[in-house]
Protein backbone atom coordinates (compact mmCIF):
# COMPACT_ATOMS: atom_id res chain seq x y z
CA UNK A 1 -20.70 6.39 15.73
CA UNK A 2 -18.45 3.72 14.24
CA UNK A 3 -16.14 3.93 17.71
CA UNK A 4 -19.01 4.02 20.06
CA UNK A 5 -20.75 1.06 18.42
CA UNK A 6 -17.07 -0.91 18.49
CA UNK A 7 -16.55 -0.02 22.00
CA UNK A 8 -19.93 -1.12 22.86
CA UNK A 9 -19.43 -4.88 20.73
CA UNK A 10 -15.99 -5.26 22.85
CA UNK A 11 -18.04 -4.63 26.30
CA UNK A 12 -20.42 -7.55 25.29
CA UNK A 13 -17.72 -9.46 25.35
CA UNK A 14 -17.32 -10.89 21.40
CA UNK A 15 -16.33 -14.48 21.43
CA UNK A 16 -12.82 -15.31 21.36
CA UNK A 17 -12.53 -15.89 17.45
CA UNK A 18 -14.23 -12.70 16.93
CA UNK A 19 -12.23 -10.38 19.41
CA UNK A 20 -9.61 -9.70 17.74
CA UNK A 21 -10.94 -8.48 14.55
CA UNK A 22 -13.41 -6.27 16.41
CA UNK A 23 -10.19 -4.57 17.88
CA UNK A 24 -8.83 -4.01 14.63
CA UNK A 25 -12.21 -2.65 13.46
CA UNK A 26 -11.91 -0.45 16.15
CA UNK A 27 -8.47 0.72 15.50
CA UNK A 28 -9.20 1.75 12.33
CA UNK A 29 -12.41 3.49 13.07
CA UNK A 30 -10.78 5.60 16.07
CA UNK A 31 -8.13 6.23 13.15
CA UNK A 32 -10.51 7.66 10.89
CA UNK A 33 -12.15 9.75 13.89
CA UNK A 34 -8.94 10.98 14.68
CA UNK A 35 -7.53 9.75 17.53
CA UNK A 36 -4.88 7.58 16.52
CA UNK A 37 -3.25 7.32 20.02
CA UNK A 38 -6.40 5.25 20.89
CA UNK A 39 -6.41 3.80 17.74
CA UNK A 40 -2.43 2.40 17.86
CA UNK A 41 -3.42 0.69 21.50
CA UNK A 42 -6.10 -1.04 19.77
CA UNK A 43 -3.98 -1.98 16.69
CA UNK A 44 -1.15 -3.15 18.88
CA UNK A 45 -3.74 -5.41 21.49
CA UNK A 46 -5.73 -6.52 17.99
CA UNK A 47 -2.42 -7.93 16.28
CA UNK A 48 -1.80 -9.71 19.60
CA UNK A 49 -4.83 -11.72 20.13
CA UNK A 50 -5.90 -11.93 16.40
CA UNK A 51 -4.19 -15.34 14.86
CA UNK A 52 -5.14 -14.62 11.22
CA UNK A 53 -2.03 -13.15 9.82
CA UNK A 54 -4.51 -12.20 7.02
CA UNK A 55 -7.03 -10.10 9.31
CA UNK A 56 -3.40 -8.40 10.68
CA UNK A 57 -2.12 -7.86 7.37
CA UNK A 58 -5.09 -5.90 6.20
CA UNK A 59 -5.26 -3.34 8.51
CA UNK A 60 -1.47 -2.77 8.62
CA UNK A 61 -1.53 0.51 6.28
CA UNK A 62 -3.70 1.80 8.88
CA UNK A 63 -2.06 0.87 11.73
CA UNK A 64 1.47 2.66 10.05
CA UNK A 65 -0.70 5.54 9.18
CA UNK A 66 -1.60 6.19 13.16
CA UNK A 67 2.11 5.15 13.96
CA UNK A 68 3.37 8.28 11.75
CA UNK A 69 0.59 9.95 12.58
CA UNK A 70 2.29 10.17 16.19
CA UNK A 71 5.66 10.71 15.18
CA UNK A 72 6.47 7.10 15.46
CA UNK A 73 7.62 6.83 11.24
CA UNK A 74 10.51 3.90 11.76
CA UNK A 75 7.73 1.65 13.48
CA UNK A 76 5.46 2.17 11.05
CA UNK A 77 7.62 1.16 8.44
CA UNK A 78 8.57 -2.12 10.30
CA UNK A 79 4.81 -2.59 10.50
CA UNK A 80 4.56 -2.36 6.75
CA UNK A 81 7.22 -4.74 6.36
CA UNK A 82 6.02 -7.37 8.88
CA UNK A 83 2.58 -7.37 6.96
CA UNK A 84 4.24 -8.10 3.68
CA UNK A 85 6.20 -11.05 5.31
CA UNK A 86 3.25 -12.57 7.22
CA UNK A 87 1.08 -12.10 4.13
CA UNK A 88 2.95 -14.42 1.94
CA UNK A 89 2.13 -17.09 3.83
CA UNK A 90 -1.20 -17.15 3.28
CA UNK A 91 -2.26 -14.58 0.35
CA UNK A 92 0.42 -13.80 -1.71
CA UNK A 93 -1.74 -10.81 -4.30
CA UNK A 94 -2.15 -9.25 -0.47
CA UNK A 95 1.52 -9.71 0.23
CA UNK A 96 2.26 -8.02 -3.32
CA UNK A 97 -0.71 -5.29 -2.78
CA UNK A 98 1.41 -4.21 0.39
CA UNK A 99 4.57 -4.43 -0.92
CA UNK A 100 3.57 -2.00 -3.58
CA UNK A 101 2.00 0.40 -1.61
CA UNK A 102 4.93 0.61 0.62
CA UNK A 103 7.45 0.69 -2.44
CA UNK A 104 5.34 3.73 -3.97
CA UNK A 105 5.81 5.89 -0.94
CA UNK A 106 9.38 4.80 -0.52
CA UNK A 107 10.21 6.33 -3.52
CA UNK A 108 9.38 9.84 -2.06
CA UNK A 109 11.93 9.36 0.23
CA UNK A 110 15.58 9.56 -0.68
CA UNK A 111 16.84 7.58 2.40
CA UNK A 112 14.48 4.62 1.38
CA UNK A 113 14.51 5.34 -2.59
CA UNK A 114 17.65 2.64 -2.81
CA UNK A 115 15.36 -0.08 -1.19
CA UNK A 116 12.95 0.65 -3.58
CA UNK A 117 14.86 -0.01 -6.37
CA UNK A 118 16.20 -3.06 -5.44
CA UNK A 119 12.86 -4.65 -4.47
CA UNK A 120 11.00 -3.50 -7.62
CA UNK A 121 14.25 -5.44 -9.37
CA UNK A 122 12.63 -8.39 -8.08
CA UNK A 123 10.01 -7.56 -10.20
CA UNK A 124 11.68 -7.08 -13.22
CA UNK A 125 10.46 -8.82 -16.48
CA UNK A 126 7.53 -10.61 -14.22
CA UNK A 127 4.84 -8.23 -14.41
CA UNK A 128 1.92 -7.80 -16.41
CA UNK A 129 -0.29 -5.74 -15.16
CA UNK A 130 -2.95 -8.00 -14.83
CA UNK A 131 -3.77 -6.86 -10.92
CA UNK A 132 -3.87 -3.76 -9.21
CA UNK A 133 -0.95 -4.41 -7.35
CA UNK A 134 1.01 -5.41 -10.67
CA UNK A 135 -0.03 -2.26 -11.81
CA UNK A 136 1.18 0.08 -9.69
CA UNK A 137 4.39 -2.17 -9.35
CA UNK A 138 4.83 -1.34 -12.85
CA UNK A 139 3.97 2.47 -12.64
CA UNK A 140 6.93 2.78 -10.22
CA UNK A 141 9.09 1.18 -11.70
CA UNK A 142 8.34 2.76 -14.71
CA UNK A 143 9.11 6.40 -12.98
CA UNK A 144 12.47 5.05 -11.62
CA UNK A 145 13.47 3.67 -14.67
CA UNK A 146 12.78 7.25 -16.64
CA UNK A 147 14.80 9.25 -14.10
CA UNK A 148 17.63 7.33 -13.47
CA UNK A 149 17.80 3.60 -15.63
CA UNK A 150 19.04 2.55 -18.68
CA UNK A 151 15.80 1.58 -20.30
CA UNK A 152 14.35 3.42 -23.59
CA UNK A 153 11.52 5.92 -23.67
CA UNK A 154 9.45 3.69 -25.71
CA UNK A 155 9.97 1.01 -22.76
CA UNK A 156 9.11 3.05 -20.09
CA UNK A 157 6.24 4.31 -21.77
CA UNK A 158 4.66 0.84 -22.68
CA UNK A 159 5.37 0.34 -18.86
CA UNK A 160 3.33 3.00 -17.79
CA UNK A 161 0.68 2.39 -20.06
CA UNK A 162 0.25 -1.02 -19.38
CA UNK A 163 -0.13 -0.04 -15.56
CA UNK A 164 -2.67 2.36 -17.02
CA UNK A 165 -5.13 -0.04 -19.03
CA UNK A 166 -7.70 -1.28 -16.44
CA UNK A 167 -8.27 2.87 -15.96
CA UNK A 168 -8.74 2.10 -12.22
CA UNK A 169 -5.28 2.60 -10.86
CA UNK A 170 -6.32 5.53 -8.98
CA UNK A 171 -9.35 4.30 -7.79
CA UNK A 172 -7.39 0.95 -6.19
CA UNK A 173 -6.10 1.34 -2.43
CA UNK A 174 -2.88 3.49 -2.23
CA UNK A 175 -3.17 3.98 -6.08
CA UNK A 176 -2.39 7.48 -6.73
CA UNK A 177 1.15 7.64 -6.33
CA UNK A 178 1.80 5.31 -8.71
CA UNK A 179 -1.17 6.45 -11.13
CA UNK A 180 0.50 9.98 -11.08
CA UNK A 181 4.19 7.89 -11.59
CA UNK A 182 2.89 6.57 -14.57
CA UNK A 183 1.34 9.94 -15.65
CA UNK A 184 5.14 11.61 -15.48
CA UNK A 185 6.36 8.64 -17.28
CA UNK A 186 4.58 9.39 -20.02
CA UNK A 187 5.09 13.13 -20.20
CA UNK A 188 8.23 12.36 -20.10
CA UNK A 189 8.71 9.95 -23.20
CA UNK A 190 6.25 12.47 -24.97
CA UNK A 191 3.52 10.50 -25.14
CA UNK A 192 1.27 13.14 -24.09
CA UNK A 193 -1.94 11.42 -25.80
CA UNK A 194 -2.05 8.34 -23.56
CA UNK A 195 -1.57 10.65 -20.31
CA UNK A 196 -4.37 13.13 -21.26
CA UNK A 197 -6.65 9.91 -21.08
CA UNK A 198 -6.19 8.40 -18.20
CA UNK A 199 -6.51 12.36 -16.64
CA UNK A 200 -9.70 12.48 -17.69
């Protein structure tokens, strides 16, 4: 319904200002109906004639999810990455929000698990947990620290729990990779208490 309505709003025309994010609104909704050959035309016009690098920004996880979707994983990644870098212009927290999401699922792969590490060390000693993308920052970095850094079980542990305390990490965009990173980091340094809580 979504699609047909978009499609419908794009034949009016829209006005100019409002074109571009009713192609992105599209994309995504042909995404989520599953077509995402449609939906990556629509992404790739949309970032074209949109100027907000904000409106762009948003809808990049999408837009890498049709990508891969098609077999097309390298471009999605470079989407990812061109979202994070256009994003700090203008809204840092969505720059960082990206950034961790893409970080999370890096770790999953050994030929990107190397980047990872080096941009959550950019990180280092600067978060607090105090937004959701802070949070699952932490929670990875956490993980990677338990399995192959120097820090202590205790420090790993306050890591994870701190990414824990707002007890919406998995409910937050892209969240449960890095909820069930923290979750491991605490079985881990035995503190099985903590990690039965938030699993509930």
């Amino acid at each position: 319904v979504a699609v047909s309505c978009l499609r419908r709003a794009l034949a009016e025309p829209p006005t100019t200002d409002e074109r571009g994010r009713t192609i992105l609104r599209l994309a995504t909704a042909e995404l989520h109906a599953g077509d995402p050959a449609a939906s990556i035309r629509h992404f790739e016009e949309g970032a074209r004639v949109t100027a907000d690098p904000r409106s762009r920004a948003v809808r990049a996880w999408d837009h890498a999810a049709a990508l891969q979707a098609t077999g097309r994983g390298e471009e999605a990644w470079t989407v990812r990455l061109r979202a994070i870098e256009e994003a700090a212009q203008v809204d840092p927290e969505l720059s960082r929000s990206l950034e961790a999401s893409l970080i999370a699922s890096a770790t999953l792969n050994r030929g990107r698990l190397a980047w990872a590490r080096e941009r959550l060390e950019d990180h280092r000693n600067r978060l607090t947990g105090a937004t959701p993308a802070e949070r699952r920052l932490l929670a990875t970095q956490a993980i990677l620290d338990a399995m192959g850094g120097d820090a202590t079980a205790a420090a790993v542990a306050d890591a994870a729990e701190r990414a824990l305390a707002s007890g919406d990490l998995p409910g937050e965009r892209s969240g449960f990779v890095p909820f069930f990173c923290a979750i491991e980091t605490l079985w881990i340094a035995d503190r099985v208490e903590p990690a039965r809580r938030a699993l509930d």
